[in-house]
Protein backbone atom coordinates (compact mmCIF):
# COMPACT_ATOMS: atom_id res chain seq x y z
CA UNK A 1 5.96 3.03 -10.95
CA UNK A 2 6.51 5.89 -13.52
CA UNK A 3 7.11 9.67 -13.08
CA UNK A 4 5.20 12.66 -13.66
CA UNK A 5 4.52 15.73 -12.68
CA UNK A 6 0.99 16.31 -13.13
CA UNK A 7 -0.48 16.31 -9.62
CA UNK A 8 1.64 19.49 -8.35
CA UNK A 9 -1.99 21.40 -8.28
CA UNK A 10 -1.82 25.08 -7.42
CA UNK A 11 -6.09 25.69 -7.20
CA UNK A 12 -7.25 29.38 -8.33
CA UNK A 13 -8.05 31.21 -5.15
CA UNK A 14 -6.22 31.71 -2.01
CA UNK A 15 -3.78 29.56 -0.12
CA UNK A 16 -5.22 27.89 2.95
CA UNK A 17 -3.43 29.22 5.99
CA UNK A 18 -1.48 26.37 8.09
CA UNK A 19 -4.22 26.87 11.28
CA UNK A 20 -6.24 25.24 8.62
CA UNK A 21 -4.17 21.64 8.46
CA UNK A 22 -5.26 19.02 10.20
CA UNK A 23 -2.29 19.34 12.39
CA UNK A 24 -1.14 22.90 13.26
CA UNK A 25 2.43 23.52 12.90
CA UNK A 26 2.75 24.59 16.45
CA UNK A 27 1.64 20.52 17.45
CA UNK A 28 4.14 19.35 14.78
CA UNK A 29 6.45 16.46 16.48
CA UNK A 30 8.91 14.31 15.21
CA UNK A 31 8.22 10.32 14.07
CA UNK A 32 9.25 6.66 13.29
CA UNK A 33 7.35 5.48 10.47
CA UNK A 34 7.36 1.38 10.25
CA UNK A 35 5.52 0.58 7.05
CA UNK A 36 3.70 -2.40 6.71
CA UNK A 37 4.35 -2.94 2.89
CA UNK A 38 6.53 -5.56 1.90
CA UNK A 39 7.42 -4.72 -1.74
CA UNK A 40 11.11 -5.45 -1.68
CA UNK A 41 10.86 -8.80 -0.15
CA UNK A 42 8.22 -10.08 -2.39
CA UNK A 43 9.53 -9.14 -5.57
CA UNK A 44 12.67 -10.54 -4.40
CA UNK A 45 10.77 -13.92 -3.20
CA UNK A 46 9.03 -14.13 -6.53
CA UNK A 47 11.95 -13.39 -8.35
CA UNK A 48 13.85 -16.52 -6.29
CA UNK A 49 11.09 -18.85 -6.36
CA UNK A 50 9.69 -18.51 -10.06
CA UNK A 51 11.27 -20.53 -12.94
CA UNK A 52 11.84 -18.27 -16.17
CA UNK A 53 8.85 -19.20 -18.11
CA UNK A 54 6.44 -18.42 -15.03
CA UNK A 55 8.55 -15.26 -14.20
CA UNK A 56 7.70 -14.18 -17.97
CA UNK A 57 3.81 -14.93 -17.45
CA UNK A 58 4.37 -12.95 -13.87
CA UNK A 59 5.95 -10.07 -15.80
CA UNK A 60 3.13 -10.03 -18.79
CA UNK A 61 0.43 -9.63 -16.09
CA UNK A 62 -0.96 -7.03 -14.15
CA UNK A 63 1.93 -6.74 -11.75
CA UNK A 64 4.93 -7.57 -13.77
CA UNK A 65 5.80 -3.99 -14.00
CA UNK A 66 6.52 -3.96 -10.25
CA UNK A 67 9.65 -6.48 -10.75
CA UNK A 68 11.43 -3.95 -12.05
CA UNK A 69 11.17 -2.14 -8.08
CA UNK A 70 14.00 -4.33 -6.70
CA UNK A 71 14.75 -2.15 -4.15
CA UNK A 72 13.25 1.19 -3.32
CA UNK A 73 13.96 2.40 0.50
CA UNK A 74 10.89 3.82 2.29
CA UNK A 75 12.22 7.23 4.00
CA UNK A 76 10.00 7.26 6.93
CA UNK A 77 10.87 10.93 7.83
CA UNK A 78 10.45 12.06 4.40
CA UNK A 79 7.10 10.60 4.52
CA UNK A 80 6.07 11.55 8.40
CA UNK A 81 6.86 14.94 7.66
CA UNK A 82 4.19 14.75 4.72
CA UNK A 83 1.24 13.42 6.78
CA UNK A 84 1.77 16.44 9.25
CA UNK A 85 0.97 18.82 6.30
CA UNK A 86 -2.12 17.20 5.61
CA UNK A 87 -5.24 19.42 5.13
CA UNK A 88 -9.36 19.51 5.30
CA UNK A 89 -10.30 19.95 2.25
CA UNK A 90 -14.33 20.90 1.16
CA UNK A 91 -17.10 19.26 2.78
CA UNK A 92 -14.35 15.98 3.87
CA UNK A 93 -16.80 13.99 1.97
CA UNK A 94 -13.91 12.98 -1.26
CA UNK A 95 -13.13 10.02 -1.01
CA UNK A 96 -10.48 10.07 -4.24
CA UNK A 97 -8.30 12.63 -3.34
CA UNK A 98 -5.97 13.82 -0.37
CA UNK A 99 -4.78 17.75 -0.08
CA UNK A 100 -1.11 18.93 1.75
CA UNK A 101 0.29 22.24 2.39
CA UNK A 102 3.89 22.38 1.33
CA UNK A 103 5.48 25.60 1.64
CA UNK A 104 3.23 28.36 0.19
CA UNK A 105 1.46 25.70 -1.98
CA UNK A 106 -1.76 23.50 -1.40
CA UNK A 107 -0.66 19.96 -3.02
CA UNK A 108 -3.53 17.04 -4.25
CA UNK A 109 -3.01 13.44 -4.02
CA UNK A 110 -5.81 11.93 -5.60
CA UNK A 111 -6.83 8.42 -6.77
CA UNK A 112 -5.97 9.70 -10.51
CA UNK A 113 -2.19 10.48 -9.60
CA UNK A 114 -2.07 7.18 -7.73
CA UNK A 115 -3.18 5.33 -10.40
CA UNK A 116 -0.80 7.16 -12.85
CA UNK A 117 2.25 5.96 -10.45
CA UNK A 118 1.33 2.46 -9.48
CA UNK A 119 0.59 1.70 -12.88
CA UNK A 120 -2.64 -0.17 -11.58
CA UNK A 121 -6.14 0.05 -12.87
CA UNK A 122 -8.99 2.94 -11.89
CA UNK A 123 -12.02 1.64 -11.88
CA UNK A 124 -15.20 1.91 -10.35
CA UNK A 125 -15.91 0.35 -6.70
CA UNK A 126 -15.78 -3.01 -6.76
CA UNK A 127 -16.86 -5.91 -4.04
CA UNK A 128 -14.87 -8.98 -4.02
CA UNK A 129 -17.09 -11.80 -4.23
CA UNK A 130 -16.54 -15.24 -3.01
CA UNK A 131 -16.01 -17.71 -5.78
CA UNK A 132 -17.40 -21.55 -4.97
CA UNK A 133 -13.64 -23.26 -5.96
CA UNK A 134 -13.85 -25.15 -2.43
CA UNK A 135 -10.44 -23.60 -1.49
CA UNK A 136 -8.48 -25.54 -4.33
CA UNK A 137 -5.13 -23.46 -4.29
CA UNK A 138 -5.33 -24.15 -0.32
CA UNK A 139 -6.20 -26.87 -0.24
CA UNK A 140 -4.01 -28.22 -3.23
CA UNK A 141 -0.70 -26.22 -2.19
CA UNK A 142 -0.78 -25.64 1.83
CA UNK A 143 -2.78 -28.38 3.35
CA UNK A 144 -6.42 -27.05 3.53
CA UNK A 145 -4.98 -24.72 6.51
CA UNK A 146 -8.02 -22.61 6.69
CA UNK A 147 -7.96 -19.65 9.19
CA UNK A 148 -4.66 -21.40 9.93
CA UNK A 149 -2.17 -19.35 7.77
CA UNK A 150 -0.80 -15.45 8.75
CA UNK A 151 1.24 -12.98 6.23
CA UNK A 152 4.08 -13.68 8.24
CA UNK A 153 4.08 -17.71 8.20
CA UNK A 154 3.14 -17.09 4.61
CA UNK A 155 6.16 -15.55 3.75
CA UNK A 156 7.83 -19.03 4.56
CA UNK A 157 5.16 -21.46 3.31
CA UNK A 158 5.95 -19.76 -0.20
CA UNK A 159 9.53 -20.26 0.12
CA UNK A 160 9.50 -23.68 0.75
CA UNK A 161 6.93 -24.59 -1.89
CA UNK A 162 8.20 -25.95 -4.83
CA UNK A 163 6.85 -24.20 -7.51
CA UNK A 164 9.01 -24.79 -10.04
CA UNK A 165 7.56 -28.00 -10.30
CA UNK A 166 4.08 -26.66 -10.43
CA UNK A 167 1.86 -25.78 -12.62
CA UNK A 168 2.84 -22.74 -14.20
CA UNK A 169 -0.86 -21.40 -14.35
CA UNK A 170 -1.34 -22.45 -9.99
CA UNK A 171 2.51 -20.73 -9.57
CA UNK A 172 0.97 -17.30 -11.17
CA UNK A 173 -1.55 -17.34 -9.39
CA UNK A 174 -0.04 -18.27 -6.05
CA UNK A 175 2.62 -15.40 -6.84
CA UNK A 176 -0.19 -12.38 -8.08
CA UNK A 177 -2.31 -13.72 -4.62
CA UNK A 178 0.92 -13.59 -2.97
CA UNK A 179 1.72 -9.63 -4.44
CA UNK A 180 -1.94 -8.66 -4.20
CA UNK A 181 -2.32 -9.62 -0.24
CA UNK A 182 1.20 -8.78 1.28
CA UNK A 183 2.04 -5.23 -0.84
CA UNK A 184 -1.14 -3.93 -2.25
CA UNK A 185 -2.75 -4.81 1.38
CA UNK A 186 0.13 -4.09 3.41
CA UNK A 187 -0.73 -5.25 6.82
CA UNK A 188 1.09 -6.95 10.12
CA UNK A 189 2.69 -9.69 10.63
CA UNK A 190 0.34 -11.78 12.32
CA UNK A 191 -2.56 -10.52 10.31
CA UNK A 192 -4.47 -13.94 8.51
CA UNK A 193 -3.78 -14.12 4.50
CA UNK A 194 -6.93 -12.99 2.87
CA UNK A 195 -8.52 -16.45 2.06
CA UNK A 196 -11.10 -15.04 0.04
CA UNK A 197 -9.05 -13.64 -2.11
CA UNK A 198 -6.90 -16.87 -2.88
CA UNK A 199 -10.12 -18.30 -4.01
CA UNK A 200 -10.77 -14.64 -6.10
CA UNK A 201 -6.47 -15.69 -7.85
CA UNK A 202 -8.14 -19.13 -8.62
CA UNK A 203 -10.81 -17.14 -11.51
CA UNK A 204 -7.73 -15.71 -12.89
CA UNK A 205 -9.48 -13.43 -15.59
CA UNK A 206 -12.04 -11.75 -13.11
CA UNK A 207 -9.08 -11.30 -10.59
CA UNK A 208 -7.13 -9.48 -13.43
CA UNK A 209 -10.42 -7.41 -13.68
CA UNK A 210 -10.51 -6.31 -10.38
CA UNK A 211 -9.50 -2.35 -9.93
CA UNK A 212 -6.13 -2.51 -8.18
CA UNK A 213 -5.84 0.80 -8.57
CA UNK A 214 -9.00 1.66 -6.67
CA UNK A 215 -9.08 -0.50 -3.81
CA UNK A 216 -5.40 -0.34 -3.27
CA UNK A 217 -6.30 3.98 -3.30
CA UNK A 218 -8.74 3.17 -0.39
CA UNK A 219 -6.58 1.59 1.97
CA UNK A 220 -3.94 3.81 1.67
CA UNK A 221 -6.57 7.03 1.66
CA UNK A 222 -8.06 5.51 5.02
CA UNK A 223 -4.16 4.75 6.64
CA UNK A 224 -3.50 8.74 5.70
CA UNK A 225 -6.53 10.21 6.53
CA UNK A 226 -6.39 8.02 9.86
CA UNK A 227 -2.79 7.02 10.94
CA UNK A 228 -1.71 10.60 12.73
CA UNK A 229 -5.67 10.88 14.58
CA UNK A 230 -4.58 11.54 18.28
CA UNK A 231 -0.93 11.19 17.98
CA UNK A 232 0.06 14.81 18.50
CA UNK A 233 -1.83 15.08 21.81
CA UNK A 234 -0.26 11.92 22.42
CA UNK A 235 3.28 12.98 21.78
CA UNK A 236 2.76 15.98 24.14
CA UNK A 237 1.72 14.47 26.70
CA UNK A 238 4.44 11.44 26.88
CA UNK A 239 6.64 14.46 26.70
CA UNK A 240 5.45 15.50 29.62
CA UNK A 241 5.87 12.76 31.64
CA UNK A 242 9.21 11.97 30.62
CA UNK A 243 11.76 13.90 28.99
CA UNK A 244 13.49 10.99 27.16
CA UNK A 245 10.45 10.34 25.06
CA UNK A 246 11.78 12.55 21.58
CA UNK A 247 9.89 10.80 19.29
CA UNK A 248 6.40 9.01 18.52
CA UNK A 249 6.37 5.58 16.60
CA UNK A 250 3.73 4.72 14.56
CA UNK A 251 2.89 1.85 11.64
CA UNK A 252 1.53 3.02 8.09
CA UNK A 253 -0.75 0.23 6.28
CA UNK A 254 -1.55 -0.01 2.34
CA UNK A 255 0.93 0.01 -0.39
CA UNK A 256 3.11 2.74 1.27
CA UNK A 257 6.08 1.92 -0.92
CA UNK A 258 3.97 3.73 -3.77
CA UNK A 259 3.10 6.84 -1.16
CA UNK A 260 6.78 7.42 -0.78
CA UNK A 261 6.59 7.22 -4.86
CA UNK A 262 4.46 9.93 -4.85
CA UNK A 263 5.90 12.18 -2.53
CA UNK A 264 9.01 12.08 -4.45
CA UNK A 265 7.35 12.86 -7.76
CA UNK A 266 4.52 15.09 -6.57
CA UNK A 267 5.56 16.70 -3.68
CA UNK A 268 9.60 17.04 -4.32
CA UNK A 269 9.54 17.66 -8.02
């Protein structure tokens, strides 16, 4: 995930006023962010689990360039205290882009910049489609568990495989499925692995195809746009009813490890 400073966007015309955000200041309230991306732990796994020649196919492909993210600590208060300065912007219709007021300036997020730091491809909107490979990769590698198999439980399953003695092609795939579902997705737990899209992994060129980029932009757009709805009324009132509650706890979904990217590049910079 690269650097730039290209999406710091002052827009001719005058700055919205903050009774214009989303959240008024006066309703601002302090948070616990837990995000739901995994990126450390995976490229970590895959790093472990790999041997060097499928590590070098891993790192030639479309997301060998996030191996190089070893560790990158998601600041949850850096990140809160960006989603309360989100704003309406025209009609609310846009789809590709996000707008924040930070300090006297109105700040865009937009598919574009996101692309330009994840590194991952634009594209138009795509549907997955479900490719008739009977469930070979599930079927081969974790016992035809259909419906059976969560991210968590996942996590462990790919630990204990032994892909080193694998097919190199089936361990790249398992690993880009494996990348794809639990960081670009960035779900709970107990959420099922997407088994359509291990069957997607198994037509390795059209899964390569796919706009990461893109569909990666819309779950992250829809866990900003929708993550803060109804949590400052519910702060207040909690408040209310006891004086110990200081602080609202939330979860962010998507690839948040790239939103905190962003903010650090975009908004900081």
């Amino acid at each position: 995930m690269g650097k730039s400073k290209l999406a710091l966007h002052n827009p001719p015309g005058p700055i919205k006023e903050p009774g214009m955000m989303k959240i008024p200041y006066v309703d601002h309230f302090p948070g616990r962010i837990t995000s739901m991306c995994k990126l450390d732990v995976v490229v970590n796994a895959i790093r472990e689990k790999l041997t060097r020649q499928q590590l070098k196919l891993f790192k030639d492909d479309i997301f060998g360039h996030f191996l190089q993210c070893r560790s990158y600590p998601f600041s949850g208060v850096i990140v809160h205290n960006i989603l309360l300065r989100q704003v309406s912007h025209g009609d609310g219709n846009d789809k590709d882009e996000l707008w924040f007021q930070v300090g006297d300036h109105l700040i865009r997020l937009s598919i574009g910049e996101w692309c330009l730091v994840t590194g991952l491809c634009y594209g138009e909107k795509v549907f997955l489609t479900k490719h008739k490979t009977n469930h070979r990769l599930l079927n081969k590698y974790f016992g035809g568990r259909i419906r059976d198999i969560n991210l968590g439980q996942f996590e462990e399953i790919f630990m204990n495989l032994r892909i080193k003695t694998m097919n190199d092609t089936d361990a790249l795939k398992i690993a880009m499925f494996y990348f794809a579902d639990r960081v670009l997705h960035g779900r709970k737990d107990h959420c099922q692995i997407n088994f359509n899209l291990l069957n997607e992994v198994d037509d390795i060129n059209h899964f390569r195809s796919i706009p990461w980029g893109r569909l990666s932009w819309e779950t992250i757009y829809k866990s900003i746009d929708n993550v803060l709805n109804g949590k400052a009324k519910k702060f207040k009132k909690a408040s209310a009813e006891n004086p110990l509650h200081r602080i609202e706890k939330y979860n962010f979904y998507g690839f948040t490890s790239a939103v905190h990217v962003s903010e650090e590049v975009f908004f900081i910079t």
